[in-house]
C-alpha atoms as a PDB file:
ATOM      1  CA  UNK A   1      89.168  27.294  56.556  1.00  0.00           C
ATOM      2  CA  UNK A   2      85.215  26.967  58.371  1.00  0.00           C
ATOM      3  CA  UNK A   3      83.962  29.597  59.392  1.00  0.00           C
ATOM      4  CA  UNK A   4      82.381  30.350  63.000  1.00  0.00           C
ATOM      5  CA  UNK A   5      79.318  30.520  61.379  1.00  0.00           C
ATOM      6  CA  UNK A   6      80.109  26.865  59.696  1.00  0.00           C
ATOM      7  CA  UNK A   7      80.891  25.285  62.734  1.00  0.00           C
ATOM      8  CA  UNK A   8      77.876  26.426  64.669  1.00  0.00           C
ATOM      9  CA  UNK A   9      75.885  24.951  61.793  1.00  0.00           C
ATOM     10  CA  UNK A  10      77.816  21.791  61.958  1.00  0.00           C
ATOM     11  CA  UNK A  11      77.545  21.534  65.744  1.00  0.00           C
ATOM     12  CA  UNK A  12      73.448  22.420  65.318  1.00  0.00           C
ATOM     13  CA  UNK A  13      73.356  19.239  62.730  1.00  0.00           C
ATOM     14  CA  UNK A  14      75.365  16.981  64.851  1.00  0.00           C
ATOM     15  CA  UNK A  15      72.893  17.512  68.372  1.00  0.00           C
ATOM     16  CA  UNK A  16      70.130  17.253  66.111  1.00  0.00           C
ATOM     17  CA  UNK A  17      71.430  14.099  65.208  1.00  0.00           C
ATOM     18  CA  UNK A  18      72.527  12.875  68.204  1.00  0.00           C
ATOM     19  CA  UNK A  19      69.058  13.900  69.055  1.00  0.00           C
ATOM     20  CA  UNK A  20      67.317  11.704  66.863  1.00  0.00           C
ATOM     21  CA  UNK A  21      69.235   8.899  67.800  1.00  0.00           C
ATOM     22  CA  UNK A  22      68.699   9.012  71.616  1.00  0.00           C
ATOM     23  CA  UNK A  23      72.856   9.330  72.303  1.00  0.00           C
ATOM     24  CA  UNK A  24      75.383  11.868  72.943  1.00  0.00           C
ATOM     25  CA  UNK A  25      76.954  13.715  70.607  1.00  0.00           C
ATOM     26  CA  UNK A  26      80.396  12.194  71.537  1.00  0.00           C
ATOM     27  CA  UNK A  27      78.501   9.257  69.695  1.00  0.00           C
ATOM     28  CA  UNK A  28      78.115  10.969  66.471  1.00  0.00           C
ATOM     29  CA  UNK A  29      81.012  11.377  64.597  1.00  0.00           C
ATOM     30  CA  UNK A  30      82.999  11.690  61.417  1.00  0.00           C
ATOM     31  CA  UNK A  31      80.109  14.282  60.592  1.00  0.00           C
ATOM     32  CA  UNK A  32      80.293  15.613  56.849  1.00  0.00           C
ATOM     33  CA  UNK A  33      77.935  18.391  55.394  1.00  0.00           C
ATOM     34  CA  UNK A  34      77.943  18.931  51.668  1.00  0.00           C
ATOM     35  CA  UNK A  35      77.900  23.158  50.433  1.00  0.00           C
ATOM     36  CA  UNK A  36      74.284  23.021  48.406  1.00  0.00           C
ATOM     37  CA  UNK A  37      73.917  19.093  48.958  1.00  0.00           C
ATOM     38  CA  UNK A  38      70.628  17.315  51.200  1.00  0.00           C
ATOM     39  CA  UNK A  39      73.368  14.459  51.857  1.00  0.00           C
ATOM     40  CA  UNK A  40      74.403  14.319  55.640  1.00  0.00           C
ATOM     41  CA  UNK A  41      77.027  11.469  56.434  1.00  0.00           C
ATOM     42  CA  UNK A  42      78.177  10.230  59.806  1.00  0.00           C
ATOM     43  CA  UNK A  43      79.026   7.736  62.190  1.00  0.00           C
ATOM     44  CA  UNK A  44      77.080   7.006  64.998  1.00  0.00           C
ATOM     45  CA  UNK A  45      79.718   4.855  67.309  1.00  0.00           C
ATOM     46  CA  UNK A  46      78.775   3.208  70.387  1.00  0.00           C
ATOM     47  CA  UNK A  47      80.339   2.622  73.615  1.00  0.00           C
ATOM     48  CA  UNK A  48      79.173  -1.167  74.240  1.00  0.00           C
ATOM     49  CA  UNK A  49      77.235  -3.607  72.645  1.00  0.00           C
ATOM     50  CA  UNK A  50      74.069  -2.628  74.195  1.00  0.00           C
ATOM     51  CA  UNK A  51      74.267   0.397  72.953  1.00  0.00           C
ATOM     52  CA  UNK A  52      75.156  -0.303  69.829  1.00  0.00           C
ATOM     53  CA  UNK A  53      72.081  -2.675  69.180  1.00  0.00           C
ATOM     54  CA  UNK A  54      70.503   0.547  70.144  1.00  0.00           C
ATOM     55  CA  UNK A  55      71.785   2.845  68.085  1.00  0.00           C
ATOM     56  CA  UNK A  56      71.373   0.361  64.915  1.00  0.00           C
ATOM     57  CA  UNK A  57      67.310   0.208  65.710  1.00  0.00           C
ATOM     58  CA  UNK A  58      67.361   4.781  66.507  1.00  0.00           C
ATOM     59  CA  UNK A  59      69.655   4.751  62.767  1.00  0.00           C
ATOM     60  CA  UNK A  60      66.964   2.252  61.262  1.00  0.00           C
ATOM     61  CA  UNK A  61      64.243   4.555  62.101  1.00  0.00           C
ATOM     62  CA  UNK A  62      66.052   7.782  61.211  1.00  0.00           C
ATOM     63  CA  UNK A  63      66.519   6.905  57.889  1.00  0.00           C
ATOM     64  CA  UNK A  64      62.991   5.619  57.622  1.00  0.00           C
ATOM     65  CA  UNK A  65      61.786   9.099  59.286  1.00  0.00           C
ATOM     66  CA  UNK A  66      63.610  10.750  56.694  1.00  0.00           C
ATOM     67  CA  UNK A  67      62.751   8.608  53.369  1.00  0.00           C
ATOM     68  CA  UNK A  68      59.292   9.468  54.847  1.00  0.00           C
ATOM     69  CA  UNK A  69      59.928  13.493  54.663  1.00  0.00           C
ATOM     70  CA  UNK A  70      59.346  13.458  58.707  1.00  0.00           C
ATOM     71  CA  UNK A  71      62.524  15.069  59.448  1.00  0.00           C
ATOM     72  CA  UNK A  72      63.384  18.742  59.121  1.00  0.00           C
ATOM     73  CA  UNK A  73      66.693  19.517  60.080  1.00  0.00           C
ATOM     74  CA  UNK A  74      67.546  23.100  60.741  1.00  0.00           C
ATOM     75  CA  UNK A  75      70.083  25.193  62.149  1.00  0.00           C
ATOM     76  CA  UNK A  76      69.819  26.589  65.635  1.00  0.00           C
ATOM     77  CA  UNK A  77      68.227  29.834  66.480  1.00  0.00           C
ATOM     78  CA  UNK A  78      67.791  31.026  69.642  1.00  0.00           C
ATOM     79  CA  UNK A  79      67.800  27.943  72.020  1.00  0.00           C
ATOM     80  CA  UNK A  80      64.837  26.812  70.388  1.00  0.00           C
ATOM     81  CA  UNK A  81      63.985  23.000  69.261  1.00  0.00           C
ATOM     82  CA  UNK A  82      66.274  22.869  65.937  1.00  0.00           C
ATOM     83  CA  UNK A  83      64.432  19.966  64.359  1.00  0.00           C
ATOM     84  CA  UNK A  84      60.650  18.546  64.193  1.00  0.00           C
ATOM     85  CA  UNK A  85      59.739  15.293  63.419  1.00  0.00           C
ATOM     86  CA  UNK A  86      56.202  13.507  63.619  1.00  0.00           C
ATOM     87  CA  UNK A  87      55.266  10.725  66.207  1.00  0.00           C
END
């Protein structure tokens, strides 16, 4: 059974994500969170073609923001930004 708690975390990861990627979260699914693990897996889906050429080029660069230790992903508090990243 998750917890309230578990899905607020899980929703906090998934608009951070969807945040990083420039789409909706509608568009980021299948979202699984390891207990104690730094391994995040989803699928980011798109609507259209367009969009998905999109979201491969916002994936490329999330993965390179986060080989490069520019991501921080953290859980909500507050209303406040829940993730930082440099430009």
């Amino acid at each position: 059974m998750v917890s309230p708690d578990e899905d607020a975390f899980e929703d906090a990861m998934r608009e951070q994500l969807a945040d990083l990627l420039d789409t909706t979260t509608f568009n980021v699914r299948d979202l699984r969170l390891d207990r104690g693990s730094v391994v995040v897996q989803f699928e980011a889906a798109a609507y259209d073609d367009g969009e998905e050429g999109e979201l491969k080029k916002s994936y490329a660069d999330l993965a390179d923001m986060f080989k490069d230790g520019d991501v921080v992903l953290v859980r909500r508090r507050y209303g406040r930004r829940t993730h930082t990243h440099k430009k």
